[in-house]
Protein backbone atom coordinates (compact mmCIF):
# COMPACT_ATOMS: atom_id res chain seq x y z
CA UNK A 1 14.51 -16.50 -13.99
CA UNK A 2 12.94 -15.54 -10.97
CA UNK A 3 10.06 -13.07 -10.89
CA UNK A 4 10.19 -10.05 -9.47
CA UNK A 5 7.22 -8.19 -8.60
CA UNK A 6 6.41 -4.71 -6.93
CA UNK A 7 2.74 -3.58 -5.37
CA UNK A 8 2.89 0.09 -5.31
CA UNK A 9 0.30 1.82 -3.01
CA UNK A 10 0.11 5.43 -3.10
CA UNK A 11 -0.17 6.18 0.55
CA UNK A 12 -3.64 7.94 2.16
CA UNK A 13 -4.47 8.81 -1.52
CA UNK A 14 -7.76 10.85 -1.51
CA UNK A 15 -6.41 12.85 1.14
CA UNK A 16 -2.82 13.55 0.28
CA UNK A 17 -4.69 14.57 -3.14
CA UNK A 18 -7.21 16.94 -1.22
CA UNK A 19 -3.71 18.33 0.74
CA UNK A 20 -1.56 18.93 -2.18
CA UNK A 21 -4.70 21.25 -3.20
CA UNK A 22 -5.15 22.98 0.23
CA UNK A 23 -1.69 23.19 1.60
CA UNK A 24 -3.04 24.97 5.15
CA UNK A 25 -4.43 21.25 6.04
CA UNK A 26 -1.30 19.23 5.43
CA UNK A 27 -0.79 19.01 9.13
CA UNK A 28 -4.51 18.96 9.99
CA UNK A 29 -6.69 16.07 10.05
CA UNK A 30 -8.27 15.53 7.54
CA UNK A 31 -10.71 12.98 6.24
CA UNK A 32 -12.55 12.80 2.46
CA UNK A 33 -16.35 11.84 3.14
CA UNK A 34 -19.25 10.86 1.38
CA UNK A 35 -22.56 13.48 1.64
CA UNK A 36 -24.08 13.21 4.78
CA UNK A 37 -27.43 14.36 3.36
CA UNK A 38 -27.48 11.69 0.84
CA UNK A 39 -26.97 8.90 3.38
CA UNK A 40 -23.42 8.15 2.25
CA UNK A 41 -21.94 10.22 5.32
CA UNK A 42 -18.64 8.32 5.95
CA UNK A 43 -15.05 8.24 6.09
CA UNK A 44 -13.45 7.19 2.24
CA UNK A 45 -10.00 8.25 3.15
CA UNK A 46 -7.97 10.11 5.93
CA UNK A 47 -4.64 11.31 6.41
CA UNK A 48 -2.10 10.35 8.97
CA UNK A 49 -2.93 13.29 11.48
CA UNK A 50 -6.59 11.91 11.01
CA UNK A 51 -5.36 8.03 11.64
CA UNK A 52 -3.35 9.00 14.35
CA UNK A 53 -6.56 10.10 16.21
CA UNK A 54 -8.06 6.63 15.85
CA UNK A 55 -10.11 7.63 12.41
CA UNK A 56 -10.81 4.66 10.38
CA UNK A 57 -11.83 4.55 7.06
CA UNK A 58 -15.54 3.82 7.02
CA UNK A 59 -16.59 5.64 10.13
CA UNK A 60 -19.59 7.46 10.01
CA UNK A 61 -18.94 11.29 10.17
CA UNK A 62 -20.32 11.41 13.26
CA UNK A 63 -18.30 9.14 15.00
CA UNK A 64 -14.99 10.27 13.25
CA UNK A 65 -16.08 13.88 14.83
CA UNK A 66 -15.92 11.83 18.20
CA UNK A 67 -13.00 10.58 17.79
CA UNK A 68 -11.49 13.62 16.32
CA UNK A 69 -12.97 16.81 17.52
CA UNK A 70 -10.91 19.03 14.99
CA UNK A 71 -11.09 16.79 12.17
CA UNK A 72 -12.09 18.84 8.55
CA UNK A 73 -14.29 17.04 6.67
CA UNK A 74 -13.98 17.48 2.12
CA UNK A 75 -16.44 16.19 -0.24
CA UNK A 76 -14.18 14.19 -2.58
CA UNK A 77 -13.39 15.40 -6.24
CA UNK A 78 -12.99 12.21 -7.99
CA UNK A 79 -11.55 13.89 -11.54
CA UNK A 80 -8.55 14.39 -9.51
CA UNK A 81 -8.14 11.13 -8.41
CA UNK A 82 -8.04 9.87 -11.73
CA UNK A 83 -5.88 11.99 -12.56
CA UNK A 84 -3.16 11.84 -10.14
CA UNK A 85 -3.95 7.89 -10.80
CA UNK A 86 -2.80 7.83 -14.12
CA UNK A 87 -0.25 10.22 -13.55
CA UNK A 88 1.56 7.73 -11.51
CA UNK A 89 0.85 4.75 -14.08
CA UNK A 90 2.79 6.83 -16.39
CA UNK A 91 5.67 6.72 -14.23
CA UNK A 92 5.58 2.89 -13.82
CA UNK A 93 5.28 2.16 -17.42
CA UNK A 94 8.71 3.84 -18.09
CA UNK A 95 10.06 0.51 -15.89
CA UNK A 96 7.87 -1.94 -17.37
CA UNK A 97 4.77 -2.66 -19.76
CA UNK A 98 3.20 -5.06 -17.25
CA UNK A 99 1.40 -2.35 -14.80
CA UNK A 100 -1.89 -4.37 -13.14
CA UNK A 101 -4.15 -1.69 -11.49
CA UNK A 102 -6.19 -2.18 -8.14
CA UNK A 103 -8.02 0.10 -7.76
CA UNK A 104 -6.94 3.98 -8.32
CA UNK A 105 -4.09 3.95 -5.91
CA UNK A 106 -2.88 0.47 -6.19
CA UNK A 107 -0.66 -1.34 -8.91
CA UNK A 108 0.83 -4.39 -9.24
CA UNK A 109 4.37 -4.08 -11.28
CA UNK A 110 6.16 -7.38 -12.98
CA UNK A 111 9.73 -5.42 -13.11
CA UNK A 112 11.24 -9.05 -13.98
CA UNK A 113 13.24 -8.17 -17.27
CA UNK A 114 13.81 -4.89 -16.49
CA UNK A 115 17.17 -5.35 -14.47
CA UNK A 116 19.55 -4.89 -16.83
CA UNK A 117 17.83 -1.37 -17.73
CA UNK A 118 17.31 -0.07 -14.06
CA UNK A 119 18.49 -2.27 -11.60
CA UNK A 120 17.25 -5.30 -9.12
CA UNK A 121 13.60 -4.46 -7.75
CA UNK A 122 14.53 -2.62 -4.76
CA UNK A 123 16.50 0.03 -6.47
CA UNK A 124 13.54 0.16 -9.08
CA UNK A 125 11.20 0.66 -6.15
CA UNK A 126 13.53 3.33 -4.48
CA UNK A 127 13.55 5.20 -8.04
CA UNK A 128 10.10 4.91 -8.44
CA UNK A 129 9.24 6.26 -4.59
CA UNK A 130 11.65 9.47 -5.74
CA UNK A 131 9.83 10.31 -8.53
CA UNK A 132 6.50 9.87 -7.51
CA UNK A 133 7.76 12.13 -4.58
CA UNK A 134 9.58 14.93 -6.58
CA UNK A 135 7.35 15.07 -9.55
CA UNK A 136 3.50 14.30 -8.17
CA UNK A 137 3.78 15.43 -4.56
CA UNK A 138 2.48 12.25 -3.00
CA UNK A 139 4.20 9.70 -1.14
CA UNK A 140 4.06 5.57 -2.01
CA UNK A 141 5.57 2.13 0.14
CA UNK A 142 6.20 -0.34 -2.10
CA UNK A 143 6.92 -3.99 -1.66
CA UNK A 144 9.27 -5.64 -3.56
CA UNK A 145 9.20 -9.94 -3.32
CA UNK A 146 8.38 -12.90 -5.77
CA UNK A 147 4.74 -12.71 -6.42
CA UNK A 148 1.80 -10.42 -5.84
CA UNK A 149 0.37 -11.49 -2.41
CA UNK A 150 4.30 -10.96 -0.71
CA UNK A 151 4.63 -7.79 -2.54
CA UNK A 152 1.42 -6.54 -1.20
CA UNK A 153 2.15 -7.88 2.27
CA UNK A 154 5.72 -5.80 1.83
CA UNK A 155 3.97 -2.72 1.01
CA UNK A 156 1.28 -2.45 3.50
CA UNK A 157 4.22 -3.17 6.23
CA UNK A 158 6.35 -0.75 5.08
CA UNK A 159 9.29 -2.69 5.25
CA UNK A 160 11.80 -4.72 2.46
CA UNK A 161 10.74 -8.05 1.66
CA UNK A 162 13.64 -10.39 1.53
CA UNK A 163 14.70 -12.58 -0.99
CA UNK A 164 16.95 -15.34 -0.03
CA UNK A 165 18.05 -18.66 -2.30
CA UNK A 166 18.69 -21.41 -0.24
CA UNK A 167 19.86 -24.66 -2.15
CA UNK A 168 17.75 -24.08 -5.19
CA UNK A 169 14.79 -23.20 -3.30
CA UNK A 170 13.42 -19.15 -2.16
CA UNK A 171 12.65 -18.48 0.97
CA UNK A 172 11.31 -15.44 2.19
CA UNK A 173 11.82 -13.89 5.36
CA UNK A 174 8.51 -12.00 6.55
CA UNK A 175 9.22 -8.58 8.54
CA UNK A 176 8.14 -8.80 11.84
CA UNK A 177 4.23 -9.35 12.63
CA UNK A 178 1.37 -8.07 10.54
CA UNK A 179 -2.58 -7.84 11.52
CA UNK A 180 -4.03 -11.12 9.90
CA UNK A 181 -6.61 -8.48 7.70
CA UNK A 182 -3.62 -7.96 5.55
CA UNK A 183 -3.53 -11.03 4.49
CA UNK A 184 -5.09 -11.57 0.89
CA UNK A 185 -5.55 -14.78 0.79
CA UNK A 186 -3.24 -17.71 3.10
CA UNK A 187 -2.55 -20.95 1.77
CA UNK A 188 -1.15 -22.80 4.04
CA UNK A 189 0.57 -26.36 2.24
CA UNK A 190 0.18 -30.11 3.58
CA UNK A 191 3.62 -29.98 2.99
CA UNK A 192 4.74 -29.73 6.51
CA UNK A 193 8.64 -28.89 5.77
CA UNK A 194 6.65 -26.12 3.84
CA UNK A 195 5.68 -23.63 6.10
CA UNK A 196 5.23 -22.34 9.24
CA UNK A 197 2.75 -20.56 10.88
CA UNK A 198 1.44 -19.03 13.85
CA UNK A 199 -1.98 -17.30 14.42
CA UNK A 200 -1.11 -15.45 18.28
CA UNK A 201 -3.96 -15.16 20.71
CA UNK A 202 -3.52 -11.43 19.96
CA UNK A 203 -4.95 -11.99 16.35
CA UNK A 204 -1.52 -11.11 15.12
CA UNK A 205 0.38 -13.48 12.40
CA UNK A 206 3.60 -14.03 13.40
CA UNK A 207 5.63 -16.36 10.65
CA UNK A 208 9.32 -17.03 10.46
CA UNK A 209 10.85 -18.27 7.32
CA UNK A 210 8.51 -19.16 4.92
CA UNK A 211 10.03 -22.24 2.45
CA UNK A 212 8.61 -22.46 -1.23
């Protein structure tokens, strides 16, 4: 049987937290910082209206107020985190009993015999991106492939990974491009029917069909 394995990643987590608390910022940006005064004055996590004005996570405060002029800055409130972390665990382990964690807003799910109950992985995923909507407020991309670096690729790219059998071998079709930081770890096989890829000038991966 085939594994089939989901990464779940709870989308701009500290932040969507902090908006689902204060409501009037949901369309502000909005970054959760360290304190300044204590020397830990930077950027742990920012919305999208914060991302879309070039704020990274990491920037010092001062240069996210560059980049951002209207940007609100809130001390995080960790207890909350945790909360809404486990929250959402709860809601994966009602699709399967082998939930890895990575960190608070990351899990790895092995959804491999649960088919029969709910369906093939992508309608598990769909399901599970509902829910996590309608009953915690928060939004989650999940990637859906054979193993836990493809899943994570899927989910960090927003897009369906593709599982095709090919004469008794899988081969998986990446989406697109993706920034070569997203890349846990790249083995690359001597195997030269094996795979196939391209690092661009650009710094860009760029891969077609990837045979396993």
């Amino acid at each position: 049987m085939e594994r089939t394995i989901l990464h779940s990643d709870l989308n701009n987590f500290y932040a969507s937290v902090e908006c689902l608390h204060h409501p009037q910022l949901r369309n502000v940006p909005v970054a959760v910082a360290g304190d300044r005064e204590a020397r830990h004055g930077i950027v742990l996590a920012k919305n999208e209206a914060a991302k879309r004005c070039g704020v990274k996570t990491g920037n010092p405060l001062w240069m996210a107020k560059q980049k951002c002029k209207d940007i609100v800055f809130i001390p995080p409130h960790h207890d909350e985190y945790m909360k809404f972390s486990k929250l959402a665990r709860e809601i994966y382990s009602e699709y399967t009993d082998q939930v890895e964690s990575f960190g608070l807003d990351e899990c790895w799910l092995d959804v491999s015999g649960s088919a029969s109950l709910f369906g093939n992985g992508q309608a598990i995923a769909d399901t599970i991106r509902r829910r996590i909507k309608s009953e915690l407020g928060l939004t989650v991309s999940i990637g859906v492939s054979y193993n836990k670096i493809f899943a994570k690729l899927g989910s960090d790219l927003k897009c369906r990974m593709q599982l095709l059998s090919s004469g008794g071998k899988t081969s998986k079709k990446l989406c697109g491009r993706f920034p070569s930081a997203n890349c846990c770890m790249l083995v690359l096989p001597h195997d030269p029917d094996c795979v196939d890829v391209v690092l661009k000038p650009s710094g860009l991966l760029h891969s077609p069909t990837l045979h396993f």
